[in-house]
N, C-alpha and C. Protein backbone atom coordinates (compact mmCIF):
# COMPACT_ATOMS: atom_id res chain seq x y z
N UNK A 1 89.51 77.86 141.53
CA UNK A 1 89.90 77.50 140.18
C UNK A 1 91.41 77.74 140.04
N UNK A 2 92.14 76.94 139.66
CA UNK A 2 93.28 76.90 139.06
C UNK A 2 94.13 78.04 138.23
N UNK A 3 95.10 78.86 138.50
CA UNK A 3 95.19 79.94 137.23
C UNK A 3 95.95 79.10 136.07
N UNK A 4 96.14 78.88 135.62
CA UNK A 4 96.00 77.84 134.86
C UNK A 4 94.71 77.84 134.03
N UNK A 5 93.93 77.00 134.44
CA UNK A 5 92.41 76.88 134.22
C UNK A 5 91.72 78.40 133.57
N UNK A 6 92.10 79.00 134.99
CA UNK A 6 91.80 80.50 134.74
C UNK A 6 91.77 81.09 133.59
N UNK A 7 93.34 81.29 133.13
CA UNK A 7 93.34 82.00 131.85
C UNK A 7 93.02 81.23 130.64
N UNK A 8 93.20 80.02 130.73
CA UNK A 8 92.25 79.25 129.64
C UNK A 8 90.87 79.67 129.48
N UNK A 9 90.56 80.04 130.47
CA UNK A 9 88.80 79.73 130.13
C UNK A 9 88.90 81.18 129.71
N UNK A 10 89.69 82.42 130.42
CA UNK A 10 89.53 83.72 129.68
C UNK A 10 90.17 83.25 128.43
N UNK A 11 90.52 83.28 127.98
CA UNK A 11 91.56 83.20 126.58
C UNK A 11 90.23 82.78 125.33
N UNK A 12 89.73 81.24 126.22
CA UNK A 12 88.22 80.81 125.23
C UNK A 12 87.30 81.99 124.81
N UNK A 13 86.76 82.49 126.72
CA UNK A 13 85.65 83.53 125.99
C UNK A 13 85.71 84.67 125.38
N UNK A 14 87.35 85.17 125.46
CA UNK A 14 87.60 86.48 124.55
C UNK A 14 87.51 85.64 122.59
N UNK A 15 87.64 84.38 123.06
CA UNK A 15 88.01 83.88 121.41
C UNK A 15 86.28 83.61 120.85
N UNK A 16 85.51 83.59 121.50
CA UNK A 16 84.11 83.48 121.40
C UNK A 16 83.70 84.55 121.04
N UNK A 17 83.68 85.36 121.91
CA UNK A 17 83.48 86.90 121.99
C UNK A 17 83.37 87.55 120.46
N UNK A 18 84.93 87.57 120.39
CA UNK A 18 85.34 87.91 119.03
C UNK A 18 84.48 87.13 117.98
N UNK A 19 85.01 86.11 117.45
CA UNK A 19 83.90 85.15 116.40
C UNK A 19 82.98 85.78 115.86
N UNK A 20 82.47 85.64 117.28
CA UNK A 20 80.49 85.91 117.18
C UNK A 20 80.45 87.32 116.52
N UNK A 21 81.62 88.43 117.17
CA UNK A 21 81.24 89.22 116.34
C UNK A 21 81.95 89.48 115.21
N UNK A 22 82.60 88.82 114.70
CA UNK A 22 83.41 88.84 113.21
C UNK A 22 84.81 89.77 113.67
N UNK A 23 84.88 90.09 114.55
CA UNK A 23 85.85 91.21 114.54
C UNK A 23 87.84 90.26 114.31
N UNK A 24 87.56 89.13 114.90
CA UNK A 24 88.25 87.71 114.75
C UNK A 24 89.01 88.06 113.16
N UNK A 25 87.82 87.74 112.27
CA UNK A 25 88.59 87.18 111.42
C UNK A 25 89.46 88.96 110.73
N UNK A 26 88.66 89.94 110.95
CA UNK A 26 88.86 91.07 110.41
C UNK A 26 90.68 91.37 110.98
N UNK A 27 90.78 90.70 112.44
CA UNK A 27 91.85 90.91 113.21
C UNK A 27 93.09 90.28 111.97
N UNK A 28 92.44 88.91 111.83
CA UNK A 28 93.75 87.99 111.29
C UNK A 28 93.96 88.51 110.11
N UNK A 29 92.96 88.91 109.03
CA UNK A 29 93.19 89.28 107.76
C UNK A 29 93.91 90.22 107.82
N UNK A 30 94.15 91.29 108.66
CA UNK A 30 94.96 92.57 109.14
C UNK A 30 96.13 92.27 108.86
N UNK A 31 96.48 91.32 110.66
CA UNK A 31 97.62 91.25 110.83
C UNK A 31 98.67 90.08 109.71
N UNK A 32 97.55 89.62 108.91
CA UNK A 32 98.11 88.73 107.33
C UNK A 32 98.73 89.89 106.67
N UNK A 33 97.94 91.20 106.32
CA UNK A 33 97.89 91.95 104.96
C UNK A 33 97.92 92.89 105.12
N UNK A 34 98.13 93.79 106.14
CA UNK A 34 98.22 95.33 106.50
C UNK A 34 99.05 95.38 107.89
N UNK A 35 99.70 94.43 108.43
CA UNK A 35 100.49 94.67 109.39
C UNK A 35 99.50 94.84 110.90
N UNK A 36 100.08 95.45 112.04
CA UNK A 36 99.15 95.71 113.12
C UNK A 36 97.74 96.38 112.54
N UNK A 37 97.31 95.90 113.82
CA UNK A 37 95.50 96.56 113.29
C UNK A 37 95.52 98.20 115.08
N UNK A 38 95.27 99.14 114.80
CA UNK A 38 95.21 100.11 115.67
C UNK A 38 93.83 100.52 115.48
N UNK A 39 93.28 100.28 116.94
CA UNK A 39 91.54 100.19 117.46
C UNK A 39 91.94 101.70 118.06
N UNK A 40 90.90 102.81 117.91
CA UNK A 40 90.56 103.86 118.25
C UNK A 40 89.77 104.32 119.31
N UNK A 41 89.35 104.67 120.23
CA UNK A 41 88.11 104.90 120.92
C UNK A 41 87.36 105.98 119.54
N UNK A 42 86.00 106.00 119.68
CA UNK A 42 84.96 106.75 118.86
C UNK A 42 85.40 108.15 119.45
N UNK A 43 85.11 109.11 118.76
CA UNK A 43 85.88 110.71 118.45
C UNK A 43 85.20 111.58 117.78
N UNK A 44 85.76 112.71 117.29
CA UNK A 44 85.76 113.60 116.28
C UNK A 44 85.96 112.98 115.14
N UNK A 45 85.51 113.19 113.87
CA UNK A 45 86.03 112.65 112.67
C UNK A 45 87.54 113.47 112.41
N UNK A 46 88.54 113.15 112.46
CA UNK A 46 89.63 114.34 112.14
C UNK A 46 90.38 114.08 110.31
N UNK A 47 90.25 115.15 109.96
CA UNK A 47 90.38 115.41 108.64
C UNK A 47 91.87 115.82 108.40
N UNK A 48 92.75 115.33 107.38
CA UNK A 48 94.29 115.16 107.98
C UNK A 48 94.47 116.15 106.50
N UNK A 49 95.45 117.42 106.69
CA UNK A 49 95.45 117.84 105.40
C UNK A 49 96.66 117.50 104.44
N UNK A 50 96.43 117.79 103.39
CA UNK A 50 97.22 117.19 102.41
C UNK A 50 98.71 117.12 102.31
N UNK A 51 99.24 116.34 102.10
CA UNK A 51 100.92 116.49 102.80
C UNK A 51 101.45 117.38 101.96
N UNK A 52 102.26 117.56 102.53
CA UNK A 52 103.58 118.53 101.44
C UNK A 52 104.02 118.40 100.48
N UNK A 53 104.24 119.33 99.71
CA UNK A 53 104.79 118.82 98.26
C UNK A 53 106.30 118.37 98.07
N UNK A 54 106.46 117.46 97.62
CA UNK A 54 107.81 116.51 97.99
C UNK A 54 108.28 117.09 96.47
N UNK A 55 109.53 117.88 96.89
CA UNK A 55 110.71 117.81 95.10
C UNK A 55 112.20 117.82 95.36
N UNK A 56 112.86 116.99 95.17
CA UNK A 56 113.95 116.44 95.11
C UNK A 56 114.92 116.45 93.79
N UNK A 57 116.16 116.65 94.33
CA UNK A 57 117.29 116.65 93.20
C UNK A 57 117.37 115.37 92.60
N UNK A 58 117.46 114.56 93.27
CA UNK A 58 117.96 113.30 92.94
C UNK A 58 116.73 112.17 92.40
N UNK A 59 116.83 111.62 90.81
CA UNK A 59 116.12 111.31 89.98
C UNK A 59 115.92 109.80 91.15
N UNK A 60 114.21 109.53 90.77
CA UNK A 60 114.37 108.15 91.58
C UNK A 60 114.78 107.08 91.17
N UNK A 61 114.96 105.70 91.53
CA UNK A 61 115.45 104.53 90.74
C UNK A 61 114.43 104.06 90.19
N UNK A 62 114.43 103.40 88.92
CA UNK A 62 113.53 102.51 88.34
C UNK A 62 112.59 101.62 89.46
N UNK A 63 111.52 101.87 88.95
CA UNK A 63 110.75 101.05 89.72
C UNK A 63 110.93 99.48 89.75
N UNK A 64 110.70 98.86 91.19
CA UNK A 64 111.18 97.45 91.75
C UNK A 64 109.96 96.68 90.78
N UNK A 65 110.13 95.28 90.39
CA UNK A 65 109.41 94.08 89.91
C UNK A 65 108.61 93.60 91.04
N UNK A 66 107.66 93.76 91.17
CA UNK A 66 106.47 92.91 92.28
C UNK A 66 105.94 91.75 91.63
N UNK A 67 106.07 90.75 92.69
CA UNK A 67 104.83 89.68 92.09
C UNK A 67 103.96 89.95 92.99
N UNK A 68 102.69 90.26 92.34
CA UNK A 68 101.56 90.53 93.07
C UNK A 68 100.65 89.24 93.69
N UNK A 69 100.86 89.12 94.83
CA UNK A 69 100.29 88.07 95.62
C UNK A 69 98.17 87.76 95.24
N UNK A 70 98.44 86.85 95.49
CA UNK A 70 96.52 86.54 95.21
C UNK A 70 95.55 87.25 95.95
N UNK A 71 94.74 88.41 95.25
CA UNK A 71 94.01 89.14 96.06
C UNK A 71 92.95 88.54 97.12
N UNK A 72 93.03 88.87 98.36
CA UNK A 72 92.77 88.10 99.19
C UNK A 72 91.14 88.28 99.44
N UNK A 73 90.78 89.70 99.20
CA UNK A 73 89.38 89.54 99.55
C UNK A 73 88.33 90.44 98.10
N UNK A 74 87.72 89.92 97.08
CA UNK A 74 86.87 90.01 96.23
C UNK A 74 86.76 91.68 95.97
N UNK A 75 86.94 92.33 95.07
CA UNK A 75 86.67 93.98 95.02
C UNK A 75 88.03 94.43 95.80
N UNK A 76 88.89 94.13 95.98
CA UNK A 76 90.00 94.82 96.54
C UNK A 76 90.86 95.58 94.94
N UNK A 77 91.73 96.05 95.28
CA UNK A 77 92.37 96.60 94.13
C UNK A 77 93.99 96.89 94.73
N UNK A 78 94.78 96.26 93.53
CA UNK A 78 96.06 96.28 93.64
C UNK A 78 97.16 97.87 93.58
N UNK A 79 97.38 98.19 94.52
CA UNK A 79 98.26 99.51 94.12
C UNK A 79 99.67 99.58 94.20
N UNK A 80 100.26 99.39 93.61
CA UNK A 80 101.44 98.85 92.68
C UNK A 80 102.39 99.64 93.68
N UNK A 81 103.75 99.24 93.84
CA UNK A 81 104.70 100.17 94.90
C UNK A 81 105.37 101.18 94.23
N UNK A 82 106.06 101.94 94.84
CA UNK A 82 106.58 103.20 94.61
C UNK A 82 107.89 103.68 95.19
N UNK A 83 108.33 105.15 94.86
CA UNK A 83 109.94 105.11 95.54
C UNK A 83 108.89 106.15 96.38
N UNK A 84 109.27 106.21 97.48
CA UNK A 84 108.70 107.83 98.75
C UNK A 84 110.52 108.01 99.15
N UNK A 85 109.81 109.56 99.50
CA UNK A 85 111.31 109.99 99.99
C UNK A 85 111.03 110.13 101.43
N UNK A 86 112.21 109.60 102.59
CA UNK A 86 112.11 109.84 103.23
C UNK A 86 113.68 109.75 104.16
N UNK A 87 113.73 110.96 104.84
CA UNK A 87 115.25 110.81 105.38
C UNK A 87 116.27 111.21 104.30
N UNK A 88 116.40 112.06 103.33
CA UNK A 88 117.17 112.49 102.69
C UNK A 88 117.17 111.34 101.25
N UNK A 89 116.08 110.35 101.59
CA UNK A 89 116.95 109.21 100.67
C UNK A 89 115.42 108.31 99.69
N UNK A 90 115.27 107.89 98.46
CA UNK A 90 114.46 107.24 98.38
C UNK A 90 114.33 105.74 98.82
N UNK A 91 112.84 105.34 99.27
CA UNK A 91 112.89 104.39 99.99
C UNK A 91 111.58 103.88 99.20
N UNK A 92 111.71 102.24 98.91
CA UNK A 92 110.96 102.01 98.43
C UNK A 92 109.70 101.46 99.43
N UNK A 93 108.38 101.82 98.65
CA UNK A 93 107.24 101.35 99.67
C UNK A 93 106.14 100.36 98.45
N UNK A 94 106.34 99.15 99.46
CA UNK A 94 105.67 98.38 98.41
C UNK A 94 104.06 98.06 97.86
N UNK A 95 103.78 97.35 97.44
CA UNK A 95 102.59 97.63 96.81
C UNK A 95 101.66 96.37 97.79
N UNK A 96 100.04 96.91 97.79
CA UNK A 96 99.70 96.38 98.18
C UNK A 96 98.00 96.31 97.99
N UNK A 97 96.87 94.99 98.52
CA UNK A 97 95.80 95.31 98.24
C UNK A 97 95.20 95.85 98.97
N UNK A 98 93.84 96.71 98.49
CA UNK A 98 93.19 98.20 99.49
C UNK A 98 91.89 97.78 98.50
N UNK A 99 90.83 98.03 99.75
CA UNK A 99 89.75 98.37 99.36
C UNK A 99 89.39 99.53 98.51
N UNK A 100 88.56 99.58 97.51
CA UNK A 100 88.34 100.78 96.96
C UNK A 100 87.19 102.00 98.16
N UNK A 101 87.47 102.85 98.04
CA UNK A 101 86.89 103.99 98.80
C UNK A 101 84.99 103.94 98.73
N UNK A 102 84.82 103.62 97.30
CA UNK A 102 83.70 103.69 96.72
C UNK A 102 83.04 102.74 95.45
N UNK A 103 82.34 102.66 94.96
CA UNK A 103 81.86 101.74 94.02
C UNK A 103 82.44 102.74 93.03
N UNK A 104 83.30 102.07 91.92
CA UNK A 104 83.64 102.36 90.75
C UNK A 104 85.23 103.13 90.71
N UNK A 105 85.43 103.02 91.99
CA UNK A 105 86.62 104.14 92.15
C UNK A 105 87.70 103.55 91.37
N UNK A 106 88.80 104.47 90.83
CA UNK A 106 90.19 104.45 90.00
C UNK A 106 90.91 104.35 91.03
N UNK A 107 92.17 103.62 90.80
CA UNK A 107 93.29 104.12 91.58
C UNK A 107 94.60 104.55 90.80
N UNK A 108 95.00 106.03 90.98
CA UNK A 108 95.70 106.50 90.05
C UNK A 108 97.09 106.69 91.21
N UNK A 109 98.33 105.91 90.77
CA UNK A 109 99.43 105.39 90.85
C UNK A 109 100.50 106.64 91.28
N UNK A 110 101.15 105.92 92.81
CA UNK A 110 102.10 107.37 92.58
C UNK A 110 102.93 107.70 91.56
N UNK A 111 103.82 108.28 91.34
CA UNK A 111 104.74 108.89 90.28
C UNK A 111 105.06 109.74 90.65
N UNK A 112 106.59 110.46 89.98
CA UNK A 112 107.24 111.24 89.80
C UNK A 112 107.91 112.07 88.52
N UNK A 113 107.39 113.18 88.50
CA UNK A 113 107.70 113.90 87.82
C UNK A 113 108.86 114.77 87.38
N UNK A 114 109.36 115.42 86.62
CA UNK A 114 110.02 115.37 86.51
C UNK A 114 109.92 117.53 86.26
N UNK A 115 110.24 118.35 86.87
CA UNK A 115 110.00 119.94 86.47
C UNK A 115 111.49 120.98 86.80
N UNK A 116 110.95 121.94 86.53
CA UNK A 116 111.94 122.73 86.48
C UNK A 116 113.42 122.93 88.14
N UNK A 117 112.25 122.70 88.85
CA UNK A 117 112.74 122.45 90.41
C UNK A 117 113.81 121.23 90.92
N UNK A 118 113.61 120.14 90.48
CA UNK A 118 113.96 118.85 90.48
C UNK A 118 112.57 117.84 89.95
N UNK A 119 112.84 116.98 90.69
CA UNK A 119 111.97 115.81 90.36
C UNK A 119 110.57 116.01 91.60
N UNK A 120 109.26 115.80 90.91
CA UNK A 120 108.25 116.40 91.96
C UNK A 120 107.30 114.64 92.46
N UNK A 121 107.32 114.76 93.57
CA UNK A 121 106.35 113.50 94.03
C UNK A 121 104.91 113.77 93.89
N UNK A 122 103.86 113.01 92.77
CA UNK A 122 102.78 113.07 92.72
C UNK A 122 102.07 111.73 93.52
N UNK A 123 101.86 111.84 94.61
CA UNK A 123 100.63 110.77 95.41
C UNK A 123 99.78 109.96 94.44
N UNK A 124 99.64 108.80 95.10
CA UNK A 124 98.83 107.95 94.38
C UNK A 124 97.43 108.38 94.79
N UNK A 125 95.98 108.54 94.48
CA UNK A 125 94.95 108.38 94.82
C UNK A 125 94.28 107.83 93.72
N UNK A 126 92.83 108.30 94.27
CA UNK A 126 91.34 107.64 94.27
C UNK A 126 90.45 108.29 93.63
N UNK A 127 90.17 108.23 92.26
CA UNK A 127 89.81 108.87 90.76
C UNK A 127 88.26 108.36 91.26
């Protein structure tokens, strides 16, 4: 057989492969709407603890204008962007759609506060 030929016909049955098991389209919707997709081998469940508490001198900028693109898949939920600090500097991180965790779940919006320390970063989560 031809390599040529060869990798055609591999190229088909990995594209079969996939299909059949949906993992295909899960790939493209990814790499549309969440950037790379990173496959794991099966593990430990690892439980990541809560980040650090972020407080800063420097007040953040008004939040950026999003046009929120057409939610792409039914029950998703929009979470609006935010300033994160990172590198001495705020950086904006934009908004995007996410499955909810659970049936009925909130999604409560990052923000920043404002206390005696400087300005305090409150995380967005899942009410």
């Amino acid at each position: 057989m031809r390599p040529c030929v060869r990798v055609l016909s591999l190229c088909l049955l990995a594209a079969v492969a996939l299909s059949a098991t949906g993992c295909w389209r899960h790939y493209v919707w990814h790499r549309r709407h969440h950037g790379p997709v990173v496959v794991t081998p099966p593990g430990p469940v690892v439980v990541t603890p809560p980040a650090a508490e972020i407080i800063v001198e420097t007040e953040p900028p008004p939040p950026r204008v999003e046009v929120r693109p057409p939610c792409p898949v039914v029950g998703h939920v929009w979470t609006a962007g935010y300033w994160n600090w990172v590198g001495g500097k705020h950086v904006w991180v934009a908004g995007r759609w996410v499955p909810p965790p659970r049936a009925g779940a909130v999604w409560v919006p990052h923000r920043w506060d404002r206390g005696p320390r400087g300005w305090r970063h409150i995380p967005g989560h899942w009410r």
